[in-house]
Protein backbone atom coordinates (compact mmCIF):
# COMPACT_ATOMS: atom_id res chain seq x y z
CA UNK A 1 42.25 -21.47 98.56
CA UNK A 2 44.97 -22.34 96.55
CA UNK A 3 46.26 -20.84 93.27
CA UNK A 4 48.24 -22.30 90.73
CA UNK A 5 49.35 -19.59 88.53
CA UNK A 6 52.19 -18.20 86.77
CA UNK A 7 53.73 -14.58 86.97
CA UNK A 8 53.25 -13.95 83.48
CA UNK A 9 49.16 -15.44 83.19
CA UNK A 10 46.55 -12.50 83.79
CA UNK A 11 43.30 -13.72 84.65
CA UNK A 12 40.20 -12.19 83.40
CA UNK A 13 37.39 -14.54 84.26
CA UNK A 14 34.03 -12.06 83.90
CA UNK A 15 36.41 -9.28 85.47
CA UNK A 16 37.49 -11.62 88.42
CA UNK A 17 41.08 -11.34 89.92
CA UNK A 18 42.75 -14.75 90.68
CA UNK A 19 41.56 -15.26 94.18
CA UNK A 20 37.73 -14.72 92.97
CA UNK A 21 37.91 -16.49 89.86
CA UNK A 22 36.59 -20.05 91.36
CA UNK A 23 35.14 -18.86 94.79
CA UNK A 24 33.32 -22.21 95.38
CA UNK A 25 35.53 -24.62 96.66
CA UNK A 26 38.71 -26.19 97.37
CA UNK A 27 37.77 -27.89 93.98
CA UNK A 28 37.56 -25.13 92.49
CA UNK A 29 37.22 -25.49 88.67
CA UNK A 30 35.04 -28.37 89.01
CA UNK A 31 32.23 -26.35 91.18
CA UNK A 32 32.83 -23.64 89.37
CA UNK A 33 31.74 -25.34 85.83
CA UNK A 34 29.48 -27.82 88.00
CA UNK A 35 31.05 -30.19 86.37
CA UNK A 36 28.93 -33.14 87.95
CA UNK A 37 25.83 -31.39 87.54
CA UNK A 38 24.67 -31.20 90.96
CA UNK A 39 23.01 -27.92 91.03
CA UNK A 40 19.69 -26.80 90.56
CA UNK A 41 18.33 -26.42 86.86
CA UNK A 42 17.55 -22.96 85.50
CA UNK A 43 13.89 -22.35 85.07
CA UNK A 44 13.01 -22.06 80.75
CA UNK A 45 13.37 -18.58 79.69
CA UNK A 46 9.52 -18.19 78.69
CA UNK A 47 7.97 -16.12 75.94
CA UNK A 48 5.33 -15.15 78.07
CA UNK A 49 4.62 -11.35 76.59
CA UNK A 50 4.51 -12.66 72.93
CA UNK A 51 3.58 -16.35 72.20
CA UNK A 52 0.78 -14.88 70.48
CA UNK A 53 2.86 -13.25 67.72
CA UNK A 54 4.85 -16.51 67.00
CA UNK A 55 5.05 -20.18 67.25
CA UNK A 56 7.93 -22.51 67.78
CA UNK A 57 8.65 -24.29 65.19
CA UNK A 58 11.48 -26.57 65.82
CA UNK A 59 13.90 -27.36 68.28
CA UNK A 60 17.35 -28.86 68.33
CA UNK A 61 18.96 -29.54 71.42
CA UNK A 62 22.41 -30.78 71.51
CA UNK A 63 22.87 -33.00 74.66
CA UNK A 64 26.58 -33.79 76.14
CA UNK A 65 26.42 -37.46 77.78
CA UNK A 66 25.55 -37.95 81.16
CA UNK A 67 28.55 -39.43 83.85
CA UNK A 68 30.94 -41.23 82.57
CA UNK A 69 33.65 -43.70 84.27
CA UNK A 70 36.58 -42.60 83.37
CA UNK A 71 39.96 -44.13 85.44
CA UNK A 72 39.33 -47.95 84.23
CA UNK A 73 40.34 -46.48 80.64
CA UNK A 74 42.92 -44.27 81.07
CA UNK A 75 45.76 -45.78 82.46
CA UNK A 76 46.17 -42.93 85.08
CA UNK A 77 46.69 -44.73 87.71
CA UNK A 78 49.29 -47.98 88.50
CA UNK A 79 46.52 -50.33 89.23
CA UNK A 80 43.60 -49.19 87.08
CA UNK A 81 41.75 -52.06 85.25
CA UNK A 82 40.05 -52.22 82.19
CA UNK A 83 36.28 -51.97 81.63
CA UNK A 84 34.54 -53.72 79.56
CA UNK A 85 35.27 -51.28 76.29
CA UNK A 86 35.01 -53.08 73.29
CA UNK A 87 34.42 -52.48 69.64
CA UNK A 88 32.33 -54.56 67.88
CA UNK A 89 30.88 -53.48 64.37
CA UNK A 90 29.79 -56.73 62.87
CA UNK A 91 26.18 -55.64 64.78
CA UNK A 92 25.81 -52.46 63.69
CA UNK A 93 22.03 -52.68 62.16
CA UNK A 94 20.89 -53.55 65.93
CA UNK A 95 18.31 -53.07 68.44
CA UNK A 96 20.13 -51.01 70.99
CA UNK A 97 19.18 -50.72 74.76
CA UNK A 98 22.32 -49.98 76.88
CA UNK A 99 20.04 -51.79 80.33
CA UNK A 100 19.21 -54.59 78.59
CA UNK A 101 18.36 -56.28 82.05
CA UNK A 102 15.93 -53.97 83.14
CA UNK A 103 15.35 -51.70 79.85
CA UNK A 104 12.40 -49.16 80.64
CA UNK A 105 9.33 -49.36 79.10
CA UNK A 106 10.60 -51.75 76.62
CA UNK A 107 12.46 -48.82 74.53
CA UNK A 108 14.89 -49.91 72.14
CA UNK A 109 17.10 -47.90 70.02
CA UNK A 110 18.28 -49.43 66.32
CA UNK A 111 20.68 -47.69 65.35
CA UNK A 112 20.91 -46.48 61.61
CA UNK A 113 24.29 -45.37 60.16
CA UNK A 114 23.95 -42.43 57.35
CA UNK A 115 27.07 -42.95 55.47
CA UNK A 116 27.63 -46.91 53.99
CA UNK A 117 28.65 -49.13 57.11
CA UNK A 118 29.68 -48.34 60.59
CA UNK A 119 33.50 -48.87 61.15
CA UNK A 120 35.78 -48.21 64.15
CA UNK A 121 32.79 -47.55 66.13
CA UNK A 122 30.08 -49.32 68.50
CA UNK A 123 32.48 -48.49 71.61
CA UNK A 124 30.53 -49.96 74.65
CA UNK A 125 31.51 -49.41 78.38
CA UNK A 126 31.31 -46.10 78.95
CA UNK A 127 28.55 -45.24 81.21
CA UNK A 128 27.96 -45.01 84.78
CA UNK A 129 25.12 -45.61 87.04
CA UNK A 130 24.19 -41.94 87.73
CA UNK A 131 23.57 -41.00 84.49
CA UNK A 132 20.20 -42.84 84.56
CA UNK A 133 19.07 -39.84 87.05
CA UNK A 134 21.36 -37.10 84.78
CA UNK A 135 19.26 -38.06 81.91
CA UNK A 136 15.93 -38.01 83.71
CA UNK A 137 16.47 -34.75 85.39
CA UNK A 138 16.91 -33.49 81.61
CA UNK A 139 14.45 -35.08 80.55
CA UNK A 140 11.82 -33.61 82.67
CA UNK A 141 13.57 -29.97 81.97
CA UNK A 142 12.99 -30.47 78.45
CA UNK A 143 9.30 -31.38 78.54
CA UNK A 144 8.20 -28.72 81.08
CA UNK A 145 9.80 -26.51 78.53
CA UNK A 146 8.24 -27.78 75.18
CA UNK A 147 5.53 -29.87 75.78
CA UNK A 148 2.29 -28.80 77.39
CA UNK A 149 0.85 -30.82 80.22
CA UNK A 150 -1.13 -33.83 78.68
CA UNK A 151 0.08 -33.24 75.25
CA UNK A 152 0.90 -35.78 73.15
CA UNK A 153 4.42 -35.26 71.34
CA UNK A 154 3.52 -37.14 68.07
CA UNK A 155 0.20 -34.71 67.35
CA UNK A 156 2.80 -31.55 68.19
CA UNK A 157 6.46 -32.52 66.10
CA UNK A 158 8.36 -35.31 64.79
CA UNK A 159 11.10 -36.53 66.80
CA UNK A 160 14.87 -36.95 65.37
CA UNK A 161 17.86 -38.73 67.25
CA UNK A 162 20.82 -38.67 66.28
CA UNK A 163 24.09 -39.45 68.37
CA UNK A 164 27.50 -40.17 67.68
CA UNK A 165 28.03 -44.12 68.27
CA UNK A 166 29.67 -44.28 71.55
CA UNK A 167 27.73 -46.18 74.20
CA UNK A 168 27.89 -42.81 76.39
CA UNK A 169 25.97 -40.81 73.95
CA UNK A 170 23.43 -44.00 72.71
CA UNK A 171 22.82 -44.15 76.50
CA UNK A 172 22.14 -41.07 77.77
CA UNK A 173 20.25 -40.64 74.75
CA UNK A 174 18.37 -43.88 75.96
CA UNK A 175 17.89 -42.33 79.64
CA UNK A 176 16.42 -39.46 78.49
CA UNK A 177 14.02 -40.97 76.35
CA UNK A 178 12.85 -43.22 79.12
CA UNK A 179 12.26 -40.22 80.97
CA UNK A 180 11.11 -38.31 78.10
CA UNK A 181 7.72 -40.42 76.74
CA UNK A 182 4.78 -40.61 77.72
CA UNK A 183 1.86 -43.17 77.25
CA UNK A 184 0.08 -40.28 75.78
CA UNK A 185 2.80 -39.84 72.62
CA UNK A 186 2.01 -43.43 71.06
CA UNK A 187 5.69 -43.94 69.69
CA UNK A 188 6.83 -47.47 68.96
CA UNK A 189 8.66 -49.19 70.99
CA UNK A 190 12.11 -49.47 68.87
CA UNK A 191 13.55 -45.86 67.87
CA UNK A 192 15.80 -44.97 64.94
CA UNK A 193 18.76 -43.41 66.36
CA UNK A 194 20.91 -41.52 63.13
CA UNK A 195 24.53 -42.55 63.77
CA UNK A 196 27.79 -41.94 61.37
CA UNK A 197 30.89 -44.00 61.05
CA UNK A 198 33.45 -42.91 64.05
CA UNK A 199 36.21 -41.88 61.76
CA UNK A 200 34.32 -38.99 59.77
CA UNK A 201 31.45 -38.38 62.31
CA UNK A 202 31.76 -34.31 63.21
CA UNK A 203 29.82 -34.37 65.62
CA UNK A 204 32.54 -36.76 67.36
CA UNK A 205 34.85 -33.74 65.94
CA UNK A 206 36.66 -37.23 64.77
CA UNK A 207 37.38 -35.78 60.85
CA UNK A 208 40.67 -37.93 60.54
CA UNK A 209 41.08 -36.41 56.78
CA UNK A 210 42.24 -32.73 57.90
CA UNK A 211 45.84 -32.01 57.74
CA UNK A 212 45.37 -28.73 58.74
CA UNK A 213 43.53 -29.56 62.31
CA UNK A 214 46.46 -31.67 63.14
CA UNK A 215 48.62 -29.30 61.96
CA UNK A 216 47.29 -26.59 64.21
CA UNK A 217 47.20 -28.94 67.02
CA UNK A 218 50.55 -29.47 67.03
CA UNK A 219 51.07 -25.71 66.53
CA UNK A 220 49.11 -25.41 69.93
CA UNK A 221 50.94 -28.55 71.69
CA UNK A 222 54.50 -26.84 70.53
CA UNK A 223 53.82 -23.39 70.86
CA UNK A 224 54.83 -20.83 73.89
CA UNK A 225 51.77 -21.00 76.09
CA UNK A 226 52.34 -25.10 76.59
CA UNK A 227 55.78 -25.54 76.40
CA UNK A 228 56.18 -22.21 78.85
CA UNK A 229 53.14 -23.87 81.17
CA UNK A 230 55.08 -27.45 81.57
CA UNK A 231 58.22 -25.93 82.42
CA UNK A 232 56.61 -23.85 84.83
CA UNK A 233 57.73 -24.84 88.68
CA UNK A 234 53.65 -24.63 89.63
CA UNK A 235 53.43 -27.31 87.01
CA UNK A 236 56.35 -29.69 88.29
CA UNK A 237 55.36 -29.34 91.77
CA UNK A 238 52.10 -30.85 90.72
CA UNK A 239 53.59 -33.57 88.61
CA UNK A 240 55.59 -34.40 91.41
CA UNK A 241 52.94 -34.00 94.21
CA UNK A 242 50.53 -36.48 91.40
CA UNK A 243 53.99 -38.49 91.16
CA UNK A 244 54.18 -38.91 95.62
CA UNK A 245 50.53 -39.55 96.03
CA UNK A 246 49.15 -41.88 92.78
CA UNK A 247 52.43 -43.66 91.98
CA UNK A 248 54.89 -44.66 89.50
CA UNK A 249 52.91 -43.36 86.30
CA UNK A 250 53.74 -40.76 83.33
CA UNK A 251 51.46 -37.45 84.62
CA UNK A 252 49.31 -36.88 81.54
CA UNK A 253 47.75 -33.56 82.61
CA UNK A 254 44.44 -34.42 79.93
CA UNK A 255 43.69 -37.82 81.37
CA UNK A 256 44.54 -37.07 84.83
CA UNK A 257 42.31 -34.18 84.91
CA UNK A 258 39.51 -36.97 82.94
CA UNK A 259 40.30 -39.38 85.90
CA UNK A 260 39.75 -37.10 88.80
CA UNK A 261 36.59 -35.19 87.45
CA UNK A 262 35.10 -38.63 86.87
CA UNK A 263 35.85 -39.91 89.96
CA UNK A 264 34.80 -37.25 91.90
CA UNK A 265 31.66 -37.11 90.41
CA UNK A 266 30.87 -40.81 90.72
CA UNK A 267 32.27 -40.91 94.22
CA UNK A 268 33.62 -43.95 93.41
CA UNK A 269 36.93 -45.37 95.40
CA UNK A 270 40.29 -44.87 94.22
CA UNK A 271 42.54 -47.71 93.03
CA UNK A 272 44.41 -48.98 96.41
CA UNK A 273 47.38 -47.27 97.31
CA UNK A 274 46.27 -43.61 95.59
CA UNK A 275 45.63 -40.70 97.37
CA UNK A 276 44.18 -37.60 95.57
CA UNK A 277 44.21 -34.65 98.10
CA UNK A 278 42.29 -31.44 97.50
CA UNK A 279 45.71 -29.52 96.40
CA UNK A 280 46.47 -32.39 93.89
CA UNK A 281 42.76 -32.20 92.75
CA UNK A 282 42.96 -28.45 92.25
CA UNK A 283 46.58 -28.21 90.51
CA UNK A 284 45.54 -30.63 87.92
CA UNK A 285 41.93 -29.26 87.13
CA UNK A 286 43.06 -25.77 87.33
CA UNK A 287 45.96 -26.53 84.89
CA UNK A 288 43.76 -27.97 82.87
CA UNK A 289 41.84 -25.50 82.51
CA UNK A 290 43.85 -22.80 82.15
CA UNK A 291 45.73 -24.67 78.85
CA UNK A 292 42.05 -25.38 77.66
CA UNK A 293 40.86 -21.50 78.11
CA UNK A 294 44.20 -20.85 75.66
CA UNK A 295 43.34 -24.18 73.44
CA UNK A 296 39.72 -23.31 72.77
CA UNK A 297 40.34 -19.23 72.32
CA UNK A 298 38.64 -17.72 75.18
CA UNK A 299 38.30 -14.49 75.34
CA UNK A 300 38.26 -14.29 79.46
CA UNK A 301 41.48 -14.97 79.88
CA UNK A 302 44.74 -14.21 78.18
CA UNK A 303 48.46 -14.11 79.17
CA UNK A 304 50.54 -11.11 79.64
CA UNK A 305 53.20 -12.65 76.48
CA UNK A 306 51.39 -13.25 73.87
CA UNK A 307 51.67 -16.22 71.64
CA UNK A 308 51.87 -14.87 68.24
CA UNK A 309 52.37 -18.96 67.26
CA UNK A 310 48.40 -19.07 68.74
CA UNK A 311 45.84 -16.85 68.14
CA UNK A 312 42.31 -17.10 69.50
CA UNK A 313 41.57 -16.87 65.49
CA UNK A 314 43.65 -19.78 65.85
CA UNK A 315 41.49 -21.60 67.99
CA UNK A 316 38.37 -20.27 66.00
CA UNK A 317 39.37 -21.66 62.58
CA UNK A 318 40.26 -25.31 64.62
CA UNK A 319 36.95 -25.63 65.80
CA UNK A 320 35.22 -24.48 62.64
CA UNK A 321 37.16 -26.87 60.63
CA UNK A 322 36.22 -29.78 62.46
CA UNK A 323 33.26 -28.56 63.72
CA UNK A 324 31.42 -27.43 60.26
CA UNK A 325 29.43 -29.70 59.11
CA UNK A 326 27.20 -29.49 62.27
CA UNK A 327 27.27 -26.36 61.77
CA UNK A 328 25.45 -26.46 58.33
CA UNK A 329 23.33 -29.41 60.18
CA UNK A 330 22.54 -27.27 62.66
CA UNK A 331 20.94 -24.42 60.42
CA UNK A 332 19.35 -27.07 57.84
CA UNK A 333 17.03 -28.00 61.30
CA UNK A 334 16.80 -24.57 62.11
CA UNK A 335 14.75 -23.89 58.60
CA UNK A 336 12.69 -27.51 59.50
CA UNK A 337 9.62 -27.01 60.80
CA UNK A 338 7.38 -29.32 63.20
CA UNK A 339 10.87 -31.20 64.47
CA UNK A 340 12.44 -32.03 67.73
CA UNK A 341 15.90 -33.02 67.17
CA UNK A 342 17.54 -34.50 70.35
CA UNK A 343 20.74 -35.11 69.79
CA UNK A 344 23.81 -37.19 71.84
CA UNK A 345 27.39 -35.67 71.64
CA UNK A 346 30.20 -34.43 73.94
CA UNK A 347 31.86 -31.79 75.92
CA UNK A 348 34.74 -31.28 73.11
CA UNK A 349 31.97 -30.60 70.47
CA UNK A 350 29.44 -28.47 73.02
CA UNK A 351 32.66 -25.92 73.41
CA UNK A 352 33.64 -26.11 69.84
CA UNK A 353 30.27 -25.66 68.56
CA UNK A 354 29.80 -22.42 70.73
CA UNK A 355 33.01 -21.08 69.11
CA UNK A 356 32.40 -21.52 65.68
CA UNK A 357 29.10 -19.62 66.72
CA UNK A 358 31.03 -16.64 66.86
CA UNK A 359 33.00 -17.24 70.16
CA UNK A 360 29.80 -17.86 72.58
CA UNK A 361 31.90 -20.19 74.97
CA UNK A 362 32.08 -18.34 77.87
CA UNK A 363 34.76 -20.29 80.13
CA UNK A 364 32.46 -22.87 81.42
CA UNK A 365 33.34 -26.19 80.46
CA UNK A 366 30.17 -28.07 79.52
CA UNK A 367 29.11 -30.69 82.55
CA UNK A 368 27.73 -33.52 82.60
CA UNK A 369 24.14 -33.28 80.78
CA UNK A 370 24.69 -30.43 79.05
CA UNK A 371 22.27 -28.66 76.59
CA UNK A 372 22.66 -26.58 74.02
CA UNK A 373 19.50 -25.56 72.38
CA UNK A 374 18.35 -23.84 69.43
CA UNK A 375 14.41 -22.94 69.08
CA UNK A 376 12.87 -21.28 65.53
CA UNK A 377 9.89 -19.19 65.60
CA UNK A 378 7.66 -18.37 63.18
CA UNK A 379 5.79 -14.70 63.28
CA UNK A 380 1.72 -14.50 61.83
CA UNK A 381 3.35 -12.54 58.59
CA UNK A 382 5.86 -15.64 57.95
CA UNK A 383 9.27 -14.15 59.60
CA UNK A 384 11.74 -16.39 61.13
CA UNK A 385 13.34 -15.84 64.33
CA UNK A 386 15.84 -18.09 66.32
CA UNK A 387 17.44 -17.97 70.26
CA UNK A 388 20.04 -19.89 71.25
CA UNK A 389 19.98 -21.18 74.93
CA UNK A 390 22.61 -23.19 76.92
CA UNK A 391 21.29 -24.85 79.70
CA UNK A 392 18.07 -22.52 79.76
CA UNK A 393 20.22 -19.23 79.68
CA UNK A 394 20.04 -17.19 76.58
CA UNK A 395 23.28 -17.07 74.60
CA UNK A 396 23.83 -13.65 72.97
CA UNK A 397 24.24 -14.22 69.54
CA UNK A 398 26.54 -11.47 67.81
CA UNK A 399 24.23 -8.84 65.18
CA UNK A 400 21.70 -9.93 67.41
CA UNK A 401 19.51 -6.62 69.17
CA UNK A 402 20.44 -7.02 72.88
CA UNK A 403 17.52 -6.19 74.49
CA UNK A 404 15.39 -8.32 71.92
CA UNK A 405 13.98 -12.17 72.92
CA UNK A 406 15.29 -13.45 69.68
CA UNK A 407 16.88 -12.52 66.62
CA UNK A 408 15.66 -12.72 62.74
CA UNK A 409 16.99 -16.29 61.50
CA UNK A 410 18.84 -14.28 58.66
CA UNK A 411 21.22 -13.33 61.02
CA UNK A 412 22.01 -17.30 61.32
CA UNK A 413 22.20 -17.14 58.18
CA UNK A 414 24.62 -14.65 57.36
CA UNK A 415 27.05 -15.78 59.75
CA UNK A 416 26.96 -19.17 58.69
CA UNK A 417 26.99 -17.84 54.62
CA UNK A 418 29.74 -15.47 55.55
CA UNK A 419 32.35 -18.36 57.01
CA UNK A 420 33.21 -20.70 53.90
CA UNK A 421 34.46 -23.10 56.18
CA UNK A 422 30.86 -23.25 57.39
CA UNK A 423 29.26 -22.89 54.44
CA UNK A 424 31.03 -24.80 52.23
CA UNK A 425 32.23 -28.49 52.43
CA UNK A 426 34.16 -28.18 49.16
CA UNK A 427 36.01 -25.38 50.73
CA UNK A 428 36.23 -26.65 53.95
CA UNK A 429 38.01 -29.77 52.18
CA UNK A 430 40.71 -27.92 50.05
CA UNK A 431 41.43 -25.06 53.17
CA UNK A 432 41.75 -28.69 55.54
CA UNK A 433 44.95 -29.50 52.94
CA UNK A 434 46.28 -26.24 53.64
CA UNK A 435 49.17 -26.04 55.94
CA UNK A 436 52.66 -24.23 54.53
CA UNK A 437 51.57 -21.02 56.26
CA UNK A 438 51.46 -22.93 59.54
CA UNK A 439 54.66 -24.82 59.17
CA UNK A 440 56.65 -21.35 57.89
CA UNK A 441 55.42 -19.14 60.82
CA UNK A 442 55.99 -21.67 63.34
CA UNK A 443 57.16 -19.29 66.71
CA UNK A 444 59.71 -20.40 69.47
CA UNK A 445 58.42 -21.36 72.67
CA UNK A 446 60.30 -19.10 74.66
CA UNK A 447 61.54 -14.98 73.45
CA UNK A 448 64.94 -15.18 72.03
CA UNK A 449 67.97 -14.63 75.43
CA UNK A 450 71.20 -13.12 75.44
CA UNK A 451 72.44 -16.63 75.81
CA UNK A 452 71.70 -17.38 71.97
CA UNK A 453 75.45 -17.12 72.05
CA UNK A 454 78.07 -14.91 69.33
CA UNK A 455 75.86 -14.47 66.25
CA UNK A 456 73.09 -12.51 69.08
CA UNK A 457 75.68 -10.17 70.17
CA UNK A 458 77.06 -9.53 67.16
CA UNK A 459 73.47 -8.67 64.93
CA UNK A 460 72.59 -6.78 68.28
CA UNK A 461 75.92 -4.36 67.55
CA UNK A 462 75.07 -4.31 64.03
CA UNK A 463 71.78 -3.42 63.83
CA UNK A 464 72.22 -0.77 66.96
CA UNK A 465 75.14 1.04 64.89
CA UNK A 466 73.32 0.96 61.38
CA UNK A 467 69.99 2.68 63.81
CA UNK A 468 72.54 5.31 64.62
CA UNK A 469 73.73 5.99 61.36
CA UNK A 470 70.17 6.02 59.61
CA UNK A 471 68.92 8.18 62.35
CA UNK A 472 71.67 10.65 61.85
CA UNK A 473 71.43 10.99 58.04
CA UNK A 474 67.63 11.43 58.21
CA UNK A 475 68.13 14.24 60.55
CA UNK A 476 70.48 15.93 57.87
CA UNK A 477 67.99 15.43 55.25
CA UNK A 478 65.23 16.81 57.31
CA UNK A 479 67.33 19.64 58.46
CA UNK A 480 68.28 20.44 54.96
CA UNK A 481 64.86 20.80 53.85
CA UNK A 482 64.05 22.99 56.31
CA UNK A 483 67.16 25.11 55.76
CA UNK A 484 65.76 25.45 52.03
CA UNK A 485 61.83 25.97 52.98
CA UNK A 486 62.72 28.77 54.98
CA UNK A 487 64.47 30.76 52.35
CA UNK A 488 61.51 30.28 49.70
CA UNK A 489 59.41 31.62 52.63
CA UNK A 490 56.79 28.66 52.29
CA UNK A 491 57.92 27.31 56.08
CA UNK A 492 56.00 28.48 59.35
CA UNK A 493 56.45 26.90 62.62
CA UNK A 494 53.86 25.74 64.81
């Protein structure tokens, strides 16, 4: 398989060395993450030994859209063309179906926007084919887990939906629910899906009113670990390998890596004239990759120089900023009771979400259909208890007992309490205006060389003859004080 590393990266991927990190294919990130979601589902973690002692009480599961198309967008390629990707808000109170042809059952979706009119949104074109069986394979995950066989959802919860208003979200969330219903649940036909205007719609991580996130993304875009990547030779040899076999266009590592996942998930054709061998494929995911493992703070891999210009507290406080109010969302439904939320959001928000959670990402980049649930219980003498799961496996929430099934919901609560940028909007809103400290310790890309030029040498010579001088008269004052301990007696050696 091949590598594309640097001398100065160490890899610690779950205590993997480079050549073990992705083991599963010449496409090697994308297996690794099943990107495409092509593998078997996990069975649901039961409560078999305890259901007894507690009930569920709600459950919010946080749903990444299903397959995307990706190329026609981006213009990633020379002769990529357009879909149909439009933005049309004058019909924004709306039945929404994204078949309309064929829609199933009849479902409809009206959207409902929570702040006072949808702008900049309603983007349409954005779906693929093979999300209809993405969504239904989720769908049928989620029932066997919650639902009982022959139950009927309206006499057990309430159901939610909310989604951020992109047609990839609205329709997977559409798919699902087609999958999702039954005869049996008597729900009308036309479903009120909660939306919020693109432009301040967290859950989009779109917060446009943040100096500080864009402040610290330009810290990340400027600082050692990027610049020192894209002057790396693995990286030119894969700008000019993308440069030989797609064409004439500006390599955009981000949408490159966005074109080839989605194509090779769709198995779509190429535009004519590109070739995308399995070493191009695997230079630009694994790039990718490796710049979003630094971008998004995890912990499994770090570089032998560090980047005191990026921190994973860094990363942290980027997510949390733009990630917070989902946060405080996200335990306002976890104190609901009789509620299924099911809501439609992305990859970017999935990762972030797990890091403001106290750094749960753990490398995997969230694939296509994606879930990240979180299930309250309530105990016979009234105590709360939560478990977080991400695609069926329990996440290990920190202060949470190990060994234990789930954790008391005050534990939730005190992390959430104990961040003010989670807790607090007002805060959250004054620290987002913050950003001196980030412009004044802004850190060169590179260590400083000896060919900085005169002024090096000469504060080198400087500083190495006033080391020699302080070193010599703290010797004589040390040697002095000895001289006089010993004849007052009060000195013993050891």
């Amino acid at each position: 398989m091949m590598m594309w590393k640097w001398p100065w990266v160490v890899w610690v991927l779950q205590g993997l060395s480079p050549s073990e990190a992705f083991p599963h294919s010449p496409l090697s990130i994308a297996e690794d993450d099943d990107y495409c979601f092509r593998r078997p589902l996990q069975p649901y973690p039961k409560l078999n030994n305890i259901t007894s002692k507690v009930r569920l009480t709600s459950v919010q599961v946080y749903v990444r859209h299903a397959q995307r198309d990706e190329y026609t967008h981006h213009s990633c390629f020379p002769k990529g063309q357009q879909v149909n990707y439009t933005k049309d808000c004058n019909r924004v109170h709306v039945d929404y179906a994204i078949d309309e042809v064929a829609a199933v059952s009849g479902l409809k979706l009206r959207k409902v926007f929570v702040d006072s009119e949808g702008r900049e949104t309603c983007e349409t074109g954005q779906l693929l084919n093979g999300a209809k069986d993405q969504m239904t394979r989720v769908a049928h995950w989620l029932r066997d887990a919650y639902l009982a066989d022959g139950a009927s959802l309206s006499d057990v919860v309430n159901l939610e939906l909310i989604s951020t208003d992109k047609s990839r979200t609205l329709g997977s969330l559409y798919y699902l629910l087609s999958a999702f219903l039954r005869p049996q649940d008597e729900l009308p036909k036309t479903l009120d899906v909660r939306v919020q205007d693109n432009a301040e719609d967290a859950l989009g991580l779109n917060y446009r009113d943040c100096p500080r996130v864009k402040a610290l993304e330009g810290r990340f875009n400027t600082g050692r670990f990027v610049q020192t990547q894209s002057h790396s030779d693995s990286y030119h040899s894969c700008a000019n390998l993308y440069t030989q076999l797609v064409g004439p266009v500006n390599f955009d590592l981000s949408a490159a890596n966005d074109c080839f996942l989605s194509q090779y998930c769709s198995t779509s054709t190429y535009p004519p004239g590109v070739t995308v061998t399995p070493s191009l494929f695997n230079c630009v995911t694994n790039l990718r990759a490796e710049r979003r493992f630094v971008e998004y703070g995890f912990k499994g891999f770090s570089v032998a120089d560090d980047d005191p210009s990026w921190t994973p507290q860094d990363a942290v406080e980027k997510c949390s900023l733009r990630v917070a109010p989902v946060v405080r969302g996200l335990l306002s439904r976890a104190r609901s009771k009789g509620k299924l939320y099911l809501i439609g959001t992305h990859d970017t928000t999935v990762a972030c979400l797990l890091q403001a959670l106290g750094g749960l990402w753990d490398g995997h980049w969230p694939h296509y259909g994606e879930t990240v649930s979180v299930e309250t219980y309530q105990s016979e003498q009234g105590r709360r208890f939560f478990r977080i799961l991400r695609n069926h496996k329990i996440v290990n929430f920190p202060g949470c007992p190990p060994a234990s099934s789930f954790c008391p919901l005050s534990v939730l609560e005190g992390f959430i309490t104990s961040d003010p940028v989670l807790a607090s909007e007002a805060y959250r809103e004054r620290r987002c205006q913050e950003v001196a400290d980030l412009a004044d310790s802004s850190v060169s890309p590179r260590p400083p060389g000896p060919s900085q030029g005169r002024f090096f040498w000469l504060w080198t010579i400087m500083t190495f003859v006033l080391g020699c001088l302080l070193g010599r008269l703290l010797t004589t004052l040390k040697q002095q004080q000895v001289e006089a301990a010993v004849l007052e007696g009060s000195y013993t050696r050891i």
